[in-house]
N, C-alpha and C. Protein backbone atom coordinates (compact mmCIF):
# COMPACT_ATOMS: atom_id res chain seq x y z
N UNK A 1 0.84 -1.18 0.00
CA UNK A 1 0.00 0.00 0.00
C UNK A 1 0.89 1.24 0.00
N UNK A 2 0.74 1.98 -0.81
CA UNK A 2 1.38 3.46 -0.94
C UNK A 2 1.02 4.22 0.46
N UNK A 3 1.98 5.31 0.42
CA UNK A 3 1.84 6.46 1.58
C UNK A 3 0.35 7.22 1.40
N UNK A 4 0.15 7.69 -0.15
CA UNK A 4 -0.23 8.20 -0.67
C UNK A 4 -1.99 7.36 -0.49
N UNK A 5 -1.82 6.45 -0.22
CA UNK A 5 -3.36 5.45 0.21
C UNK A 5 -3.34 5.71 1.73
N UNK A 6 -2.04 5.69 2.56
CA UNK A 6 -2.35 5.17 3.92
C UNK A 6 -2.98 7.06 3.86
N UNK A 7 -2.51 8.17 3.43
CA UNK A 7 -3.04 9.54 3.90
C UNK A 7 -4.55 10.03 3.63
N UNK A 8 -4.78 9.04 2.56
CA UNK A 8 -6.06 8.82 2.33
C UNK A 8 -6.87 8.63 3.10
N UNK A 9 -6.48 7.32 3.32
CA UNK A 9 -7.43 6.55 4.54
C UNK A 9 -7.42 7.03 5.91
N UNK A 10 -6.39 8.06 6.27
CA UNK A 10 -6.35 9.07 7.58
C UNK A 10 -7.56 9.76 7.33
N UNK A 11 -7.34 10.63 6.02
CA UNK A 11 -8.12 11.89 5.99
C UNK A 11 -9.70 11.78 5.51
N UNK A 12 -10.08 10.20 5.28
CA UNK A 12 -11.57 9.81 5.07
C UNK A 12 -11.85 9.71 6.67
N UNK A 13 -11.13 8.98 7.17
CA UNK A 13 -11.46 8.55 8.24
C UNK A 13 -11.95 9.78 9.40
N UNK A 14 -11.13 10.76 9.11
CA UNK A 14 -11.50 12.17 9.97
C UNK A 14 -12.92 12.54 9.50
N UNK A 15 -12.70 12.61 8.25
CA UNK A 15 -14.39 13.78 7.85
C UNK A 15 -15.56 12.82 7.64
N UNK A 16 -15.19 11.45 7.89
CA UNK A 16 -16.24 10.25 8.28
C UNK A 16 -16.65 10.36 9.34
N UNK A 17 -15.87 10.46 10.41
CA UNK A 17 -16.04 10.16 11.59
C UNK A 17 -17.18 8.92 11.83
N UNK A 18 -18.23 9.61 13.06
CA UNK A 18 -18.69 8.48 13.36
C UNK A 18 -19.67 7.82 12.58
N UNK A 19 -20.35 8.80 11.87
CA UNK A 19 -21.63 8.47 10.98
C UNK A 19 -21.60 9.09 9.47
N UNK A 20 -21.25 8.93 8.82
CA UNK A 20 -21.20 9.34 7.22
C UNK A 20 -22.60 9.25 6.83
N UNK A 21 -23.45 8.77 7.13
CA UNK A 21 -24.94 8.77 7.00
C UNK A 21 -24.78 8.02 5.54
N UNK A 22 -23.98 7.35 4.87
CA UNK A 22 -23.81 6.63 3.50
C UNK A 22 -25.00 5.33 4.08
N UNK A 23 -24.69 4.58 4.98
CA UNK A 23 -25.82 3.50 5.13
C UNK A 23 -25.41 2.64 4.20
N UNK A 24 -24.49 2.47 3.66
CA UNK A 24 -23.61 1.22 3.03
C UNK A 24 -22.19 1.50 2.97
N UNK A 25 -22.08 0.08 2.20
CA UNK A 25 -20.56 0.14 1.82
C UNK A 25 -19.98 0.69 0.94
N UNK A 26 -18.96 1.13 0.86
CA UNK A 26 -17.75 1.57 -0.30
C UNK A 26 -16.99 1.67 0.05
N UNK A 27 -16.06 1.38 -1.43
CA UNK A 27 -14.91 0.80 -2.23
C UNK A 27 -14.28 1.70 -2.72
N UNK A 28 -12.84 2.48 -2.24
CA UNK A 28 -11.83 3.34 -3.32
C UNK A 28 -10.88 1.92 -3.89
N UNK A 29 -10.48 1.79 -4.79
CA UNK A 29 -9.61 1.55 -5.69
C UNK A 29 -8.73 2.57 -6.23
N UNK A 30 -7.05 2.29 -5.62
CA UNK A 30 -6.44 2.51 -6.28
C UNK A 30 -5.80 2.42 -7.08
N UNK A 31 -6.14 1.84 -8.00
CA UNK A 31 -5.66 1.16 -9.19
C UNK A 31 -4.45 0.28 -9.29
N UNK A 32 -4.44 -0.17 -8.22
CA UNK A 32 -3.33 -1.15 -7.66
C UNK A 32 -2.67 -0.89 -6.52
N UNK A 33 -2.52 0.42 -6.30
CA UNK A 33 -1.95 1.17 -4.82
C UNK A 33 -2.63 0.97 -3.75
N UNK A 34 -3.59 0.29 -3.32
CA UNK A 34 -4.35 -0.03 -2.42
C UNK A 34 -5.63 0.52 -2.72
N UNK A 35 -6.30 -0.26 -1.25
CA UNK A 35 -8.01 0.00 -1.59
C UNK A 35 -8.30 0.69 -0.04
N UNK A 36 -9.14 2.17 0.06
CA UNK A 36 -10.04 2.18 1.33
C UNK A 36 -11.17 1.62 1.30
N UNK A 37 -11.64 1.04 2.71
CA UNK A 37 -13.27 0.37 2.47
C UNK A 37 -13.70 1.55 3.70
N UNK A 38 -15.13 1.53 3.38
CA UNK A 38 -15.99 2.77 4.35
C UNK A 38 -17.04 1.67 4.58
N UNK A 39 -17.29 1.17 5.76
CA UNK A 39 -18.73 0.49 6.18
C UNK A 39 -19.33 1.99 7.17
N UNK A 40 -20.52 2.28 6.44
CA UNK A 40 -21.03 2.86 6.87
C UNK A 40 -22.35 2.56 7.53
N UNK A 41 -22.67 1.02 7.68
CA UNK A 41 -23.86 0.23 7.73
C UNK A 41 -23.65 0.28 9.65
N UNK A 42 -22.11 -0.15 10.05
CA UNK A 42 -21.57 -0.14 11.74
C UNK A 42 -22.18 1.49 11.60
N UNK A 43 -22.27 1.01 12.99
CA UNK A 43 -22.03 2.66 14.41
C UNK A 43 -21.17 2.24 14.98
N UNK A 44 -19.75 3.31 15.46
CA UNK A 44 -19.22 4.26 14.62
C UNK A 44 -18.99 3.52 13.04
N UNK A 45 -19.12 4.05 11.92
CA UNK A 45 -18.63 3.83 10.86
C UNK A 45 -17.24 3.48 11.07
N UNK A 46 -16.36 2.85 9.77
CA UNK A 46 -14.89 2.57 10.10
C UNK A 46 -14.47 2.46 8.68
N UNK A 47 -13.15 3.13 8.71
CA UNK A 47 -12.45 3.43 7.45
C UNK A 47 -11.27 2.02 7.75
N UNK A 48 -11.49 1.24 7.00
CA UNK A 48 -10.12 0.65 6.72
C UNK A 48 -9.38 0.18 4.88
N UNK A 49 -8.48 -0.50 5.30
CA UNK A 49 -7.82 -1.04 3.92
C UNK A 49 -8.09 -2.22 3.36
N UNK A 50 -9.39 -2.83 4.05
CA UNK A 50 -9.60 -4.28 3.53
C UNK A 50 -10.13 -4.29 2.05
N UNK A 51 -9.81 -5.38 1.78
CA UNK A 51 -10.12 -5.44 0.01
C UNK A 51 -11.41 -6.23 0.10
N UNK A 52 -12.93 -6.05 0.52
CA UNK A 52 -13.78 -6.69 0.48
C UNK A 52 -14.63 -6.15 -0.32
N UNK A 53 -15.94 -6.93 -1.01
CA UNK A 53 -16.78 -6.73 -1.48
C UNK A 53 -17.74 -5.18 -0.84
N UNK A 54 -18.15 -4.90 -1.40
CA UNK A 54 -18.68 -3.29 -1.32
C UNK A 54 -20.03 -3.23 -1.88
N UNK A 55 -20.59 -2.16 -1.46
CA UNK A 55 -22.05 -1.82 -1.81
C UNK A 55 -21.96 -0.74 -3.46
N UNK A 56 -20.70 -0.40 -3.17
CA UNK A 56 -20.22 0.52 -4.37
C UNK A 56 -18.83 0.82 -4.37
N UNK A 57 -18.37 0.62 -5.41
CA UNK A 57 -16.84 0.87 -5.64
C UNK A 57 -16.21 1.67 -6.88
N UNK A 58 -15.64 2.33 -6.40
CA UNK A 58 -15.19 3.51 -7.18
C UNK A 58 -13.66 3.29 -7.50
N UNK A 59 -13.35 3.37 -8.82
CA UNK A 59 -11.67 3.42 -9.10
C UNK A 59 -11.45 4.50 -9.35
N UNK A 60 -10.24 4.93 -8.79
CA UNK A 60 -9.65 6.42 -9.39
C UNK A 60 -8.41 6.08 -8.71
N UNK A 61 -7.43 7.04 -9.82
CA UNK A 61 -6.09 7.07 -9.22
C UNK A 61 -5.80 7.99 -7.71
N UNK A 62 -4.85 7.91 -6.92
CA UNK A 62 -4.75 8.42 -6.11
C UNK A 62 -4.54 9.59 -6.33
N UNK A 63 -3.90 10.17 -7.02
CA UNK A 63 -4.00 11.52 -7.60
C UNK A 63 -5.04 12.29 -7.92
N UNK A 64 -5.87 11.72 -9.27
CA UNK A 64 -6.84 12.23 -8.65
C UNK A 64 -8.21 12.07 -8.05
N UNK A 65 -7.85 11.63 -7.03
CA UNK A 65 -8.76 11.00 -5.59
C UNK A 65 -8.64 12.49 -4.77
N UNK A 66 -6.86 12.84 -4.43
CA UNK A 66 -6.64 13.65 -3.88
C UNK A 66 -7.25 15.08 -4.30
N UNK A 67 -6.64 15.63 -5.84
CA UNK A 67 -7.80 16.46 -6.69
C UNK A 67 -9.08 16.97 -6.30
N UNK A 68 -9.90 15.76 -6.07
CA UNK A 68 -11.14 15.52 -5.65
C UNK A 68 -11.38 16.25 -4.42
N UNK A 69 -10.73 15.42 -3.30
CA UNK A 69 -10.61 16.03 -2.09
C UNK A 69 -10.79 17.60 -2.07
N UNK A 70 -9.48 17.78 -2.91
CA UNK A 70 -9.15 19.49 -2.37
C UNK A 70 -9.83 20.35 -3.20
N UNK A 71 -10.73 19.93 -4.06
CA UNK A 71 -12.14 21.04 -4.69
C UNK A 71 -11.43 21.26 -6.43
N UNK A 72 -10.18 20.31 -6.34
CA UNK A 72 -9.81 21.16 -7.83
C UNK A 72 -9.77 20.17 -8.59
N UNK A 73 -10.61 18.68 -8.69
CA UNK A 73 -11.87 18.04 -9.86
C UNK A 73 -12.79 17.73 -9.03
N UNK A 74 -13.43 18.01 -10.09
CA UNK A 74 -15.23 17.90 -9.63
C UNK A 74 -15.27 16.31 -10.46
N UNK A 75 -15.81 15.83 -8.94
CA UNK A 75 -16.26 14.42 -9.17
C UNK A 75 -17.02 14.12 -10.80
N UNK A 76 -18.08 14.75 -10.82
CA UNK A 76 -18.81 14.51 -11.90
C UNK A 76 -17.98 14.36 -13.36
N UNK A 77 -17.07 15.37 -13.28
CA UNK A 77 -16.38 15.76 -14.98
C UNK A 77 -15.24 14.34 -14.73
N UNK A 78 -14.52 13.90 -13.64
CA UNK A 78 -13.80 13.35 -13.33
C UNK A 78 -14.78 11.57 -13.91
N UNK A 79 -15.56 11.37 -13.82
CA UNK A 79 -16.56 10.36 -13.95
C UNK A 79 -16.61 10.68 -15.74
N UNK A 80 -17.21 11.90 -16.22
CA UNK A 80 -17.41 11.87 -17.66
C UNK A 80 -16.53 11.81 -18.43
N UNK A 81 -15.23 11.69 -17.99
CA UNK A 81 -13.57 12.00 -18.66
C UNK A 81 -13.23 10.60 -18.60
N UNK A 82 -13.83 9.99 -17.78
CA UNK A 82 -13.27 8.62 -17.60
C UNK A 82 -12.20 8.65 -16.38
N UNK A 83 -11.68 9.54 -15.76
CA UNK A 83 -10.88 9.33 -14.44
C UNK A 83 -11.00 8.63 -13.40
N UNK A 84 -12.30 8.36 -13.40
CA UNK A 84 -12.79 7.81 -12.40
C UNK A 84 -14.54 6.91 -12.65
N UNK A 85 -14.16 5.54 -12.39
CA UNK A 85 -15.26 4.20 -12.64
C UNK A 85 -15.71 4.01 -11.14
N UNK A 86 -17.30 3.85 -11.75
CA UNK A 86 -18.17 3.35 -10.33
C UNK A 86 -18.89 2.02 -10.76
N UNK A 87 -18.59 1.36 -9.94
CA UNK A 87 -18.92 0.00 -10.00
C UNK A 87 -20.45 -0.25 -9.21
N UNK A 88 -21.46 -0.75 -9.35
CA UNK A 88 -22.53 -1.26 -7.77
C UNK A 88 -23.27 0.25 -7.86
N UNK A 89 -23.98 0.73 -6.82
CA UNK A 89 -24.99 1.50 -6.83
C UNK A 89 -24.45 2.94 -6.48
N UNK A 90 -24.82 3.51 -7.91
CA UNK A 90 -24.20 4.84 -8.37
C UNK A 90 -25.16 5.87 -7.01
N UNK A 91 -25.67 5.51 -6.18
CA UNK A 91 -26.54 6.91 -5.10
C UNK A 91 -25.50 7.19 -4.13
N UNK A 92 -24.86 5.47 -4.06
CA UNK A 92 -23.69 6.09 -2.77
C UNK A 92 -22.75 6.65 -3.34
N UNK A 93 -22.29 6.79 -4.63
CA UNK A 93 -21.09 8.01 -4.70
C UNK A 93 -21.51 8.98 -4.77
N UNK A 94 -22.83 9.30 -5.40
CA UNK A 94 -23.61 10.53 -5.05
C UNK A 94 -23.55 11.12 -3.63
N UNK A 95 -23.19 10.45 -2.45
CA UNK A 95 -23.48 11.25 -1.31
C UNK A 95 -22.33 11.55 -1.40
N UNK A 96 -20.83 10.79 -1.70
CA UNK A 96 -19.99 11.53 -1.41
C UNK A 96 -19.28 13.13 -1.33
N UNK A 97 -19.65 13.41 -2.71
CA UNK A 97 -19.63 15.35 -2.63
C UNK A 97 -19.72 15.88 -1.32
N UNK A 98 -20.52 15.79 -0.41
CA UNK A 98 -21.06 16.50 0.75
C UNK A 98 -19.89 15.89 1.93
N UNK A 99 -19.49 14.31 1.94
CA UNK A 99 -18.48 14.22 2.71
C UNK A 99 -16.69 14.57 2.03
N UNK A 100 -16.82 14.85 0.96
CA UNK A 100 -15.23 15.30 0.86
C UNK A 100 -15.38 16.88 0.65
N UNK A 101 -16.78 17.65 0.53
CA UNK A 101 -16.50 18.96 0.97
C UNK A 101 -16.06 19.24 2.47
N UNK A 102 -15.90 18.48 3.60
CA UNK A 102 -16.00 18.85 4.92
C UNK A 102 -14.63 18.65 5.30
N UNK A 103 -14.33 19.91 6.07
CA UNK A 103 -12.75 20.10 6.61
C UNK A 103 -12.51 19.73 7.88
C-alpha cells in the first residue's frame, strides 16, 4: 500500500467520523496502490484497507482521488472524462460530494 493510500485513509477517516450517514458500503480503488473500504452500515462507521466486497466501488487514481478532495476536480467531470469508474450502486457516490467537501 502506498503512503499516498495510507493519507487517504487518515483523511476519510477524519471527515467520516462516526456516521457518514452513506448506510452502506464503499470501495476506493487505487488502481493497484491499495483500496479504502468505508462500512457505513456499523455505528461508529470505520475506514479501513480491507479489500472486500462493497455496496459501491469507485476506481480512481490516487492523484486524482486527492484532486477531488481538495475542490480542484469535480467528481462529476472526473466520472465523464473517464478518471474515475463506479462500479454497484451509483446513489452512494452521489453522497460523497457532501463528505469530501468537509474540513
Amino acid at each position: 500500500m502506498s503512503s499516498d493510500v495510507e493519507e487517504i485513509t487518515k483523511g476519510l477517516a477524519e471527515r467520516i467520523g462516526g456516521n457518514s450517514g452513506l448506510n452502506a458500503t464503499l470501495k476506493f480503488n487505487f488502481d493497484g496502490a491499495g483500496v479504502v473500504y468505508i462500512d457505513g452500515k456499523v455505528t461508529p462507521n470505520t475506514v479501513t484497507n480491507e479489500d472486500k466486497p462493497a455496496d459501491c466501488t469507485i476506481t480512481v487514481s490516487a492523484d486524482n482521488f486527492k484532486k477531488m478532495a481538495a475542490g480542484e476536480l469535480d467528481g462529476t467531470t472526473a466520472f465523464m472524462t473517464g478518471k474515475l469508474k463506479v462500479a454497484g450502486d451509483m446513489s452512494i457516490a452521489m453522497k460523497l460530494g457532501p463528505l469530501l467537501a468537509k474540513k
